[in-house]
Protein backbone atom coordinates (compact mmCIF):
# COMPACT_ATOMS: atom_id res chain seq x y z
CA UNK A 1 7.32 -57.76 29.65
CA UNK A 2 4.71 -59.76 31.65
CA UNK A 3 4.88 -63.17 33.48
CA UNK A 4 3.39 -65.32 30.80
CA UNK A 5 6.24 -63.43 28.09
CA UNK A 6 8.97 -63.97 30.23
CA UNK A 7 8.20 -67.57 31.14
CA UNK A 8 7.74 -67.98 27.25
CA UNK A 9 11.51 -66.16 26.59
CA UNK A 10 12.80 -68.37 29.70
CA UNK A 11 11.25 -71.66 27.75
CA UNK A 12 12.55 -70.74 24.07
CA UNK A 13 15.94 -70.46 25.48
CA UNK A 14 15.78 -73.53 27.40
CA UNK A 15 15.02 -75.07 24.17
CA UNK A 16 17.59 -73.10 22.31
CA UNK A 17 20.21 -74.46 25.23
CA UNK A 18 19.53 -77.80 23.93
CA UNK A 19 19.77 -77.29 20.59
CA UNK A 20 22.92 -75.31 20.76
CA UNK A 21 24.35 -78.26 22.39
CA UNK A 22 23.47 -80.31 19.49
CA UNK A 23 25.42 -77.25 16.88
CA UNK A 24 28.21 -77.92 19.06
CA UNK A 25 28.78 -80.99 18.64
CA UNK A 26 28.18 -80.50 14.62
CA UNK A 27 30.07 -77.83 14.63
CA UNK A 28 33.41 -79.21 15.83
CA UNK A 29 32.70 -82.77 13.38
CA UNK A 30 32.27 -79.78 10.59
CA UNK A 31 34.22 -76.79 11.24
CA UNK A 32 35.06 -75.87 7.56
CA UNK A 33 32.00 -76.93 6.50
CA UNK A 34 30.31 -74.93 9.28
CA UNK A 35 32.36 -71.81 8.43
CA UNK A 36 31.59 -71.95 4.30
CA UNK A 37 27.86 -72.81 5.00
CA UNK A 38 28.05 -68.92 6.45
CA UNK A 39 29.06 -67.60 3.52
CA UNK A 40 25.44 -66.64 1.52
CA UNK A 41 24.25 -62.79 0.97
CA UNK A 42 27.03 -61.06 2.18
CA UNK A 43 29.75 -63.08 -0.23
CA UNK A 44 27.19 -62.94 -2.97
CA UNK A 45 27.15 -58.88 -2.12
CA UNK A 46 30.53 -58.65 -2.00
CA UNK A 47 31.26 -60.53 -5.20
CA UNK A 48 28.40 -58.57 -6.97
CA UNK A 49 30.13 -55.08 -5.87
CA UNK A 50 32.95 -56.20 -8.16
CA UNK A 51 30.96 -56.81 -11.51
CA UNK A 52 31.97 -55.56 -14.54
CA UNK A 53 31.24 -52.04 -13.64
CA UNK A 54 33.30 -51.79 -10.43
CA UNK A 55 36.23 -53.78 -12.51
CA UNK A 56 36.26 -51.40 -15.36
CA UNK A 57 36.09 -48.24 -12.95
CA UNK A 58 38.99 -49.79 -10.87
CA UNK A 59 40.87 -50.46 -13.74
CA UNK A 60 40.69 -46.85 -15.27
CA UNK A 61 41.66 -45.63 -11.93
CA UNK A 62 45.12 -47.29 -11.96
CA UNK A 63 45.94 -46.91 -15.55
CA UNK A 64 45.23 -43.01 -15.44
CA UNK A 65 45.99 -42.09 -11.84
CA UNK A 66 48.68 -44.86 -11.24
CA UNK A 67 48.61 -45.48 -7.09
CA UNK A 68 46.81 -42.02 -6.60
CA UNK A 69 43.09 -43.33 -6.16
CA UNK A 70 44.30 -46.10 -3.56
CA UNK A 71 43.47 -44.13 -0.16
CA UNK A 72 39.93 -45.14 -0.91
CA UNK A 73 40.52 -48.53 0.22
CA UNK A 74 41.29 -48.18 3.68
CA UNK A 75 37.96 -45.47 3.40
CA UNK A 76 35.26 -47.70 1.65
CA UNK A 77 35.65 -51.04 3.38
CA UNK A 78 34.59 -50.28 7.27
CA UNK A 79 31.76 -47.87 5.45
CA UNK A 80 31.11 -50.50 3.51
CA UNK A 81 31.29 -53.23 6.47
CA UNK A 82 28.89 -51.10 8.16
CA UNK A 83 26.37 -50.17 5.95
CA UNK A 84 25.65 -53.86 4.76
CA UNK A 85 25.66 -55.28 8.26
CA UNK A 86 22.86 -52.70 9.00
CA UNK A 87 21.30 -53.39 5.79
CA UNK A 88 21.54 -57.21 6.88
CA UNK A 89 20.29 -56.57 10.78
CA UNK A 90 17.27 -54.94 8.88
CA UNK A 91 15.98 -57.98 7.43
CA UNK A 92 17.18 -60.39 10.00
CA UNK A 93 15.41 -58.25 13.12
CA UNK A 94 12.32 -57.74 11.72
CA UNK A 95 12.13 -60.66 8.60
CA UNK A 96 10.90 -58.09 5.84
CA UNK A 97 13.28 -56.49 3.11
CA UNK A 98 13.80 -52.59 3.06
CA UNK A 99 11.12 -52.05 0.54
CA UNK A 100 8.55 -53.76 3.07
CA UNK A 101 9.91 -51.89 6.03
CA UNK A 102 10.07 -47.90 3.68
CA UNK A 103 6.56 -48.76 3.42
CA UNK A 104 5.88 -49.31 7.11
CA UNK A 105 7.96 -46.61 8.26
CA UNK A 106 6.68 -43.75 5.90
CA UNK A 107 3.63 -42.44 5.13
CA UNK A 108 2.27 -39.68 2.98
CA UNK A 109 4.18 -37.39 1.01
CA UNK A 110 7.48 -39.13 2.24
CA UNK A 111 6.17 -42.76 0.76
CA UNK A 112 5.89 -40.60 -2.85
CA UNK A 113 8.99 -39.43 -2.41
CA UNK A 114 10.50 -42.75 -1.82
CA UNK A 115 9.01 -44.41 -4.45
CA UNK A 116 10.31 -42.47 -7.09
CA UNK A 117 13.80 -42.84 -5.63
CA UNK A 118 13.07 -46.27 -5.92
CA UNK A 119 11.48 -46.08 -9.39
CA UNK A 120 14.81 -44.38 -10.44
CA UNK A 121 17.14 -46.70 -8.56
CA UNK A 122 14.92 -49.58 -10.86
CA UNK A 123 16.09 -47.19 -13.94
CA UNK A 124 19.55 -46.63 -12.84
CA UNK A 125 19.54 -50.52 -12.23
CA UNK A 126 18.60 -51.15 -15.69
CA UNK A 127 21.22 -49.28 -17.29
CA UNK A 128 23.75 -50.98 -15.35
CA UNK A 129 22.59 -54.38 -16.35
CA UNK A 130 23.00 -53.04 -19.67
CA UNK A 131 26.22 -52.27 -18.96
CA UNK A 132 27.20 -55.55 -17.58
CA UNK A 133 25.50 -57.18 -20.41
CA UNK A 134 27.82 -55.76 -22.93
CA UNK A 135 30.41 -56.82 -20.62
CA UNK A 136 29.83 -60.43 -20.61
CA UNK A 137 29.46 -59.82 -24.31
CA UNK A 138 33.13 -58.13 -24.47
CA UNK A 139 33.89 -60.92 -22.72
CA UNK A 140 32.78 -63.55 -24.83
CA UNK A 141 34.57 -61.38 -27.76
CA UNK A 142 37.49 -61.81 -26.49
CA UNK A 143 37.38 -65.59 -26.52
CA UNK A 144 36.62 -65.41 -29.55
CA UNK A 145 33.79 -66.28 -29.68
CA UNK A 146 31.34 -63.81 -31.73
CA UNK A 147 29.95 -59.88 -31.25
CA UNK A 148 29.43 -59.03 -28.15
CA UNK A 149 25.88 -57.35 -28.77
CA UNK A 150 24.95 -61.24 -29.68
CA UNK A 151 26.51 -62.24 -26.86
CA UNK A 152 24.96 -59.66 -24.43
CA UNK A 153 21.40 -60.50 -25.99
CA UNK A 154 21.97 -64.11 -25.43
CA UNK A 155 23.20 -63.74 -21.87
CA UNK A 156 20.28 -61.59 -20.65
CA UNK A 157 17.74 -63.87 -22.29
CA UNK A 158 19.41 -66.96 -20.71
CA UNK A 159 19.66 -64.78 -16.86
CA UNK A 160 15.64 -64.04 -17.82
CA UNK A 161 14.80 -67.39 -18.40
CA UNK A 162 17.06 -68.69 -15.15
CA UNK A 163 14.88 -65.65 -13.21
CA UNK A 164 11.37 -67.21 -13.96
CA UNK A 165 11.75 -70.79 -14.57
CA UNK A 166 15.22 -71.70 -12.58
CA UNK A 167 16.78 -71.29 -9.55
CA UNK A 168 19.17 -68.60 -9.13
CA UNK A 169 20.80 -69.91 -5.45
CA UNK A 170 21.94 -72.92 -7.88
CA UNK A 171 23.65 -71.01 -10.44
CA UNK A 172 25.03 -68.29 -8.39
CA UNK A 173 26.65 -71.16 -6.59
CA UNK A 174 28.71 -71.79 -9.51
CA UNK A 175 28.97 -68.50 -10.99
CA UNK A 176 30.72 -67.67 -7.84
CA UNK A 177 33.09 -69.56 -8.33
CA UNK A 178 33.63 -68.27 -11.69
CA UNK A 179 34.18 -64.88 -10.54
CA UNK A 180 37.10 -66.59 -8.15
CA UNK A 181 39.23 -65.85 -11.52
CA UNK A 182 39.53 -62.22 -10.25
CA UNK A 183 42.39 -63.11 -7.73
CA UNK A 184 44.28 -63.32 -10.95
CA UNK A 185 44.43 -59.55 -9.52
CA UNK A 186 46.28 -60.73 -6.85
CA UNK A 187 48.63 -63.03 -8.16
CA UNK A 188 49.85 -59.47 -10.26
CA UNK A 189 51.06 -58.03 -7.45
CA UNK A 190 53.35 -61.15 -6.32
CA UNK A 191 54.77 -60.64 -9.97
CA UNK A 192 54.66 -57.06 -11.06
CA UNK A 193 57.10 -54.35 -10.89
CA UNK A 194 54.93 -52.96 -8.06
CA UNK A 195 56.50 -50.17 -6.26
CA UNK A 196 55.67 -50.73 -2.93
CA UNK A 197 56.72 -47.13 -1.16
CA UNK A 198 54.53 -45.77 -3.96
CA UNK A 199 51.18 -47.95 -3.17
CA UNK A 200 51.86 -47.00 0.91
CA UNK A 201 51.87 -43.22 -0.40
CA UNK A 202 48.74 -44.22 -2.67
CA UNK A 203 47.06 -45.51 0.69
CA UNK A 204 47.60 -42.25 2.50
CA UNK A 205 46.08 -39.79 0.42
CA UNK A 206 49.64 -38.38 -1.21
CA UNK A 207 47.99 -38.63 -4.99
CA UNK A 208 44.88 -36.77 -4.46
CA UNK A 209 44.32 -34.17 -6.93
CA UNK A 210 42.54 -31.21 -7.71
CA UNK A 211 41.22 -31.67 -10.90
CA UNK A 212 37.28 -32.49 -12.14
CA UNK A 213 38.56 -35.91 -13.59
CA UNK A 214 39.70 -36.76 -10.38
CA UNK A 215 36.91 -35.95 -8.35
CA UNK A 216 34.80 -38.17 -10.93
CA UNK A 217 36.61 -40.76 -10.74
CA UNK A 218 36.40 -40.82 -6.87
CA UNK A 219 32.53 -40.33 -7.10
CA UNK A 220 32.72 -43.88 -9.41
CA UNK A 221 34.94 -45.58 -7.17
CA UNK A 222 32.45 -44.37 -4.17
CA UNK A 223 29.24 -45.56 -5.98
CA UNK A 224 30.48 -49.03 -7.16
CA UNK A 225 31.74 -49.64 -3.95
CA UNK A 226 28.17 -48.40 -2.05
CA UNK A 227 25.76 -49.41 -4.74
CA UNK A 228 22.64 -48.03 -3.31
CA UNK A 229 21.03 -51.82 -5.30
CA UNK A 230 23.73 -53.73 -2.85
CA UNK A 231 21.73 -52.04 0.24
CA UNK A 232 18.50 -53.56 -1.33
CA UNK A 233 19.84 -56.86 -2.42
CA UNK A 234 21.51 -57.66 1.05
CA UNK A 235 18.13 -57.49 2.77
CA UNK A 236 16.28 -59.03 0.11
CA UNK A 237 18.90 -61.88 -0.05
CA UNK A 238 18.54 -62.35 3.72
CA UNK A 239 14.63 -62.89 3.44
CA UNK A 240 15.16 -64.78 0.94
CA UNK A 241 17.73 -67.14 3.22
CA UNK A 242 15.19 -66.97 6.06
CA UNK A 243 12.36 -68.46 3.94
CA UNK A 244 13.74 -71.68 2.97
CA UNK A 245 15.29 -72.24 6.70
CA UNK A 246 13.74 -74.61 8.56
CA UNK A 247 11.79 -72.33 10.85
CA UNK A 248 10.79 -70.17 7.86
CA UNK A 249 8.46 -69.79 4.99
CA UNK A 250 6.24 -67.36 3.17
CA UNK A 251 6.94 -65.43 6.94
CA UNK A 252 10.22 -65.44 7.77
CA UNK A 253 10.95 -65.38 11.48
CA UNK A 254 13.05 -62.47 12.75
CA UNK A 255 15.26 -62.73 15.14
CA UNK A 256 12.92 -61.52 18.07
CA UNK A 257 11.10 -64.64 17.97
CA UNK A 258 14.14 -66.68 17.97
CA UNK A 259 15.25 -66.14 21.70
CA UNK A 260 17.82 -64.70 22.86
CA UNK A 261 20.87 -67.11 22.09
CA UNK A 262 19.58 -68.03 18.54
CA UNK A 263 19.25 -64.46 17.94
CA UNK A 264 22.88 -63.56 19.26
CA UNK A 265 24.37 -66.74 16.89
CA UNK A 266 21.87 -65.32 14.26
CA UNK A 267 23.32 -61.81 14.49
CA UNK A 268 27.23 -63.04 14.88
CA UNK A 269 26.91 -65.49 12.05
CA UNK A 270 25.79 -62.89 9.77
CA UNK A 271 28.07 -60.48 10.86
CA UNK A 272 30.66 -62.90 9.41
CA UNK A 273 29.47 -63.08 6.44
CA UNK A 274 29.29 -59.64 5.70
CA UNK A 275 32.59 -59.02 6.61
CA UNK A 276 33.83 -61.54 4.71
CA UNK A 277 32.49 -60.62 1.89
CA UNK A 278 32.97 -57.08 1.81
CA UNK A 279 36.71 -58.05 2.91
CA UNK A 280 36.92 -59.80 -0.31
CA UNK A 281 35.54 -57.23 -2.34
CA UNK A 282 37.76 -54.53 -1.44
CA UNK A 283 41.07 -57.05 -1.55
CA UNK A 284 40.08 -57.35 -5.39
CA UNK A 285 39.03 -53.25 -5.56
CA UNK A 286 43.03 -53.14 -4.41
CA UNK A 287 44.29 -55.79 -6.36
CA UNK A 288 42.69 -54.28 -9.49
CA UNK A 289 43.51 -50.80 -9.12
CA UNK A 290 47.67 -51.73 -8.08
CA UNK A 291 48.00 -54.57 -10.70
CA UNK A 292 46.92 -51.89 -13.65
CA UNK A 293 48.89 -48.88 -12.02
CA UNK A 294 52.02 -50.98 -11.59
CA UNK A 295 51.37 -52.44 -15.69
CA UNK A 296 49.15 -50.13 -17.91
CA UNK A 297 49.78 -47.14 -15.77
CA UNK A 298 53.68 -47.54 -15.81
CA UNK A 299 53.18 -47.44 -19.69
CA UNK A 300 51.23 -44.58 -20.14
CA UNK A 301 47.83 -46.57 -21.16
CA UNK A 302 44.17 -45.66 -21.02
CA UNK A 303 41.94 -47.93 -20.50
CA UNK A 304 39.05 -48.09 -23.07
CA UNK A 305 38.20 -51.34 -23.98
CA UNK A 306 37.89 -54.80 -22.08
CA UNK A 307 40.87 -56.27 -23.93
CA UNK A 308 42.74 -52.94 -22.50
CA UNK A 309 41.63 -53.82 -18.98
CA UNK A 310 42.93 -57.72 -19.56
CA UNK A 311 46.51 -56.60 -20.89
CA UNK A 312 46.88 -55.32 -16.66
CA UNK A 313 47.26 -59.45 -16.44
CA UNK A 314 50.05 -59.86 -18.42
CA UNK A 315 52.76 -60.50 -16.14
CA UNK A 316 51.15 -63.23 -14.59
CA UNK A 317 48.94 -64.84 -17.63
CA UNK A 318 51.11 -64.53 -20.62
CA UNK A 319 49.43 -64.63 -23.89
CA UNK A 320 46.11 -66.25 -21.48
CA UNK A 321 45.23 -63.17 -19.91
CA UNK A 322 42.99 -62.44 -22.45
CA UNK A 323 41.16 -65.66 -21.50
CA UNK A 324 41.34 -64.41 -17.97
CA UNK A 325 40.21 -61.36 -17.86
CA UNK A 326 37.56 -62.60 -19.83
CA UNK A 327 36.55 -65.47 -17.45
CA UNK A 328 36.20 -62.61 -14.74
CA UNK A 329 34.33 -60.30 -16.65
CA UNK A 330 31.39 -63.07 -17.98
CA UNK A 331 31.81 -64.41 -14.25
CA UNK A 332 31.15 -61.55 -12.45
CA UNK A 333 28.51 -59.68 -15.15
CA UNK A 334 26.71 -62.83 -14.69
CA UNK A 335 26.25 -62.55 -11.00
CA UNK A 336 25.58 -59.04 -10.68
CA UNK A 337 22.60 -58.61 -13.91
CA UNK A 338 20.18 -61.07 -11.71
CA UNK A 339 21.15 -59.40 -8.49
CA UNK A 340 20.68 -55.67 -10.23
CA UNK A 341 17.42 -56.58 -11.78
CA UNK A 342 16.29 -58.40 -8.52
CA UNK A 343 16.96 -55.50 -6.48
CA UNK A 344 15.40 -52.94 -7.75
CA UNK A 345 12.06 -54.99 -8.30
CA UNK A 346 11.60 -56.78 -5.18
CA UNK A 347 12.05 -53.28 -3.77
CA UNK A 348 9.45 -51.57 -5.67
CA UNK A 349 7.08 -54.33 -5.00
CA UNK A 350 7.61 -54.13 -1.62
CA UNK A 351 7.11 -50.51 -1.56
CA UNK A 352 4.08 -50.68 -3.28
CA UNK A 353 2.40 -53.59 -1.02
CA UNK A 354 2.96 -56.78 -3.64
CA UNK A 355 4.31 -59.71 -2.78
CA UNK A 356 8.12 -60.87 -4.36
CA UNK A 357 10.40 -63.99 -3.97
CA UNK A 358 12.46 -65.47 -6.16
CA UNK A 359 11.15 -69.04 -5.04
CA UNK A 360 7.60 -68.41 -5.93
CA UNK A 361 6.19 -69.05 -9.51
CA UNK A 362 5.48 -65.71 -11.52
CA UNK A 363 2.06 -67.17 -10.98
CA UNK A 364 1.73 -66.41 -8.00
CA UNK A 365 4.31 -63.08 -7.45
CA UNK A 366 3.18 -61.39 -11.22
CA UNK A 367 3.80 -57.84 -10.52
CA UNK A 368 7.34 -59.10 -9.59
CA UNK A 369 8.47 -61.28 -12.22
CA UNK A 370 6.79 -58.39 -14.41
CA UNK A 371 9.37 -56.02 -13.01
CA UNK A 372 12.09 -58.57 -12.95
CA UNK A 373 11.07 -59.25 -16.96
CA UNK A 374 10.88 -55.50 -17.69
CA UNK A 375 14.11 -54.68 -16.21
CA UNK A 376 16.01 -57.92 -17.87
CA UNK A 377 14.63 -56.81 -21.27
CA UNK A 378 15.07 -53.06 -20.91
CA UNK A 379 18.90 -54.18 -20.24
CA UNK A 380 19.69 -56.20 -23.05
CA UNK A 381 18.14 -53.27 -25.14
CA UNK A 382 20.49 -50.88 -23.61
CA UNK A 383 23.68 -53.61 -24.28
CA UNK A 384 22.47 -53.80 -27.74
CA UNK A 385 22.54 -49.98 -28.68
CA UNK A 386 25.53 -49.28 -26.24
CA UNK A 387 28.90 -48.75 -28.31
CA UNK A 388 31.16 -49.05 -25.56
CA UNK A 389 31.27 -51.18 -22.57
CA UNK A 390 34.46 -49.65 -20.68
CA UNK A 391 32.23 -45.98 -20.71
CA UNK A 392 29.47 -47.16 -20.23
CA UNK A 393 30.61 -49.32 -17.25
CA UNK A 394 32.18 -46.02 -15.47
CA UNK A 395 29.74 -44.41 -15.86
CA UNK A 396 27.06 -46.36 -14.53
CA UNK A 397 29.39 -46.09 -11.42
CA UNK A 398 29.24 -42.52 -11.38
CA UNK A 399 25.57 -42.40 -11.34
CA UNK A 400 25.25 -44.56 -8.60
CA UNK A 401 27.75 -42.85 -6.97
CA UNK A 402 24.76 -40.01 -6.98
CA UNK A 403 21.91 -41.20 -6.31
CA UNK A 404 23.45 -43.27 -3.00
CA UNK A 405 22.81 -40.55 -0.53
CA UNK A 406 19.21 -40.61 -0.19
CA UNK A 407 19.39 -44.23 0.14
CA UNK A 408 21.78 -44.85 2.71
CA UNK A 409 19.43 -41.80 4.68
CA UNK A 410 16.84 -43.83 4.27
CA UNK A 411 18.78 -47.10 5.93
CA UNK A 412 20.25 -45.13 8.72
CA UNK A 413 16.44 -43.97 9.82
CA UNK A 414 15.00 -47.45 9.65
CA UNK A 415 17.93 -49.06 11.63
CA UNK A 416 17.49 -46.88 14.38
CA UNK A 417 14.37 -46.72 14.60
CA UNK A 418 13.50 -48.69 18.02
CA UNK A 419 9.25 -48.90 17.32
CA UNK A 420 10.81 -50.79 13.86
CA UNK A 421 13.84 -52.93 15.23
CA UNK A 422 12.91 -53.06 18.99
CA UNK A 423 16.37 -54.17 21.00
CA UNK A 424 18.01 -54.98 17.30
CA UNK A 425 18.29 -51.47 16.50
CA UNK A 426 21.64 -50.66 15.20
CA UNK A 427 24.08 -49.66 18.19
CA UNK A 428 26.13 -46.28 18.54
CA UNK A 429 29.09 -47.17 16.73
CA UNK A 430 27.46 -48.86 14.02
CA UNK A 431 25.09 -45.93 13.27
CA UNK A 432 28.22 -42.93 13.80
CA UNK A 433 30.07 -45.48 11.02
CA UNK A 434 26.90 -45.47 8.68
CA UNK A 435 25.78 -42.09 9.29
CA UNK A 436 29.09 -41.49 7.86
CA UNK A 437 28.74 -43.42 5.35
CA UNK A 438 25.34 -41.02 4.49
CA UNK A 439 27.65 -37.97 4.95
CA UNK A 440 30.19 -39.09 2.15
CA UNK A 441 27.85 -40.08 -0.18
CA UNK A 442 25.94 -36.77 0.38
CA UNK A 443 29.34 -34.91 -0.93
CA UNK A 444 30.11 -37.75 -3.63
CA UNK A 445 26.57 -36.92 -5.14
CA UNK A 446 26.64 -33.29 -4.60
CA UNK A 447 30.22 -33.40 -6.47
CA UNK A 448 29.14 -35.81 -9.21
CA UNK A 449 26.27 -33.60 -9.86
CA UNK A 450 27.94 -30.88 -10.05
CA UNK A 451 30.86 -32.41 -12.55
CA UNK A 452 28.45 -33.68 -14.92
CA UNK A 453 26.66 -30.40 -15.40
CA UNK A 454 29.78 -28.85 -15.89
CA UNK A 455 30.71 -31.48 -18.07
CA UNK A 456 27.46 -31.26 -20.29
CA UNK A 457 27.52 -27.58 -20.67
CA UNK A 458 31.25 -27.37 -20.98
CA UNK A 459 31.12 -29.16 -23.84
């Protein structure tokens, strides 16, 4: 670094010093405020890992395999702690989503291969909209209030319309706290008949099985907890964050132009979020999966429809669990259809050079909001000719528990890549951790691959 650079570092963290003074002070007039304001994409990816899809997989796993899936907890949440934090420390180091930074990093033949990952992630994307679609519309049929193809129609239209014309930070605000109704999960286990010795045994790995079902339903509960669109959507969330921050715009700053103490409070804050968030997801992931064991799997009961899935809250809602379970399920479909349709199409505009963001008009981002409209109506087509939300839901799971591999590869090469992330670059224990993470999903997809070809030709 020469002279003039490090007299310019010296000066912007002189003027950080001051500033940070200034937080301090803030900070102790507003600590709880201070520690909510933290909470943006990784709460909003860690609420969106538990949409309709993750609750339905969850919830088959405990009613057919009682306590025996539950060793995936402890597994999934530092994988998934890690990979979103990298994910996160993408966007933040270098201010441009995944899809920007695929396209800077690869050239060639690589860049085609990419992009029709990404053109099938966009795919895959759309049929789990679909599937949270019909969801929310199972939902809304079980208040009683109409089919839920009408339902699924009229709540992809209305997430369409929010996409070009509102603004989804407002309504995710509140939608989030809709999909607070899933602690409901937790509440089961104060009440249930849970047998504790039984979950511990769970948690260590004493019900694995053998058996193809069982292997696909780990591969399901493995790719709704590492969505390879929850990769895309934490960076892409970030950006998004960056932009309307004081110091940001159609350019985000990263966090190499933010000196070095902005950039260490930068990197921490984050942090915090993400763990947060995924610590909430997989606290519901367990709730779910022990509230149904200890209820529908003490009885004997499959899981195949949503009012199935809501009888797990019984013991704590009475004859309102219906209403419940319900709340959860239009809560938390909401949430995730924008974020799965987002995804996918900021990331294939990046790829592909266009310009995206959520805050511009689809004036001026077209390609996007294209994408974005494509993907919203391609779902509620899907919802509409879809017979079965439960299936469908699982396995949407299982797909992305497939096609999660080459994505998390493709994260794990960017984030250590020093020419891309300079001194940001993701450290040794965070890459062995996410690295890992590649590894698993490598075997998930090569298993689920292998199960549903069997499956298909074994009639």
């Amino acid at each position: 670094m020469s002279d003039p650079e490090v007299k310019d570092e010296e000066h912007r963290d002189d003027r950080d010093a001051g500033s940070d003074t200034e937080r301090d002070v803030e900070e102790r007039r507003h600590g709880v405020k201070r520690v909510v304001g933290l909470l943006g994409p990784g709460l909003i990816t860690g609420a969106s890992d538990d949409d309709p899809s993750g609750i339905a997989t969850y919830a088959q796993a405990g009613a057919i395999y009682g306590y025996g899936t539950l060793w995936t907890v402890p597994v999934v949440l530092p994988l998934m702690i890690a990979v979103q934090e990298i994910c996160d420390r993408t966007a933040s180091a270098t201010g441009k989503s995944l899809g920007a930074l695929a396209r800077e990093r690869f050239t060639g033949g690589w860049r085609i291969v990419i992009l029709l990952l990404v053109v099938a992630l966009f795919a895959a994307n759309g049929l789990n909209a679909a599937a949270d679609l019909l969801a929310v519309g199972e939902g809304m049929e079980l208040l009683h209030a109409g089919p839920a193809q009408l339902w699924s129609a009229v709540a992809g239209l209305g997430i369409g319309v929010m996409l070009f014309f509102g603004s989804f930070t407002i309504v995710a605000k509140i939608i989030r706290w809709l999909c607070l109704s899933l602690f409901a999960y937790v509440g089961v286990l104060v009440v249930a008949n849970v047998d504790w010795v039984d979950v511990l045994k769970g948690l260590a790995g004493f019900g694995f099985e053998l058996t193809p079902a069982y292997l696909a339903m780990i591969v399901a509960i493995l790719g709704t907890s590492l969505s390879p669109y929850l990769f895309f959507w934490q960076s892409e969330d970030r950006i998004e964050e960056m932009r309307v921050a004081p110091e940001g715009g159609d350019e985000p700053v990263p966090l190499v132009r933010r000196g070095r103490k902005r950039a260490r409070r930068q990197l921490l804050e984050t942090r915090i979020d993400v763990v947060i968030g995924m610590a909430f997801s997989v606290l519901v992931m367990f709730a779910i999966i022990v509230a149904t064991a200890a209820t529908l799997g003490a009885e004997g009961e499959k899981v195949e429809t949503a009012a199935d899935a809501a009888r797990a809250l019984e013991p704590i809602a009475g004859p309102g669990a219906s209403v419940l379970f319900a709340l959860g399920f239009i809560g938390s479909g909401l949430l995730a259809v924008p974020v799965l349709v987002t995804a996918g199409s900021a990331a294939l505009a990046a790829l592909l050079g266009r310009d995206w963001s959520l805050a511009a008009s689809p004036r001026r981002d077209p390609f996007f909001y294209t994408l974005v409209g494509v993907g919203t109506v391609g779902g509620v087509v899907l919802s509409l000719v879809s017979a079965n939300a439960v299936q469908l839901l699982v396995f949407s799971a299982l797909i992305n528990g497939i096609v999660a591999a080459p994505f998390l590869i493709l994260v794990m090469i960017i984030a250590r890549d020093r020419k891309v992330m300079g001194a940001f670059r993701a450290g040794p224990l965070a890459a062995s951790v996410g690295w890992l993470a590649a590894g698993v999903m490598t075997v998930a997809s090569v298993l689920g691959v292998v199960l549903t070809i069997a499956a298909i030709f074994g009639g």
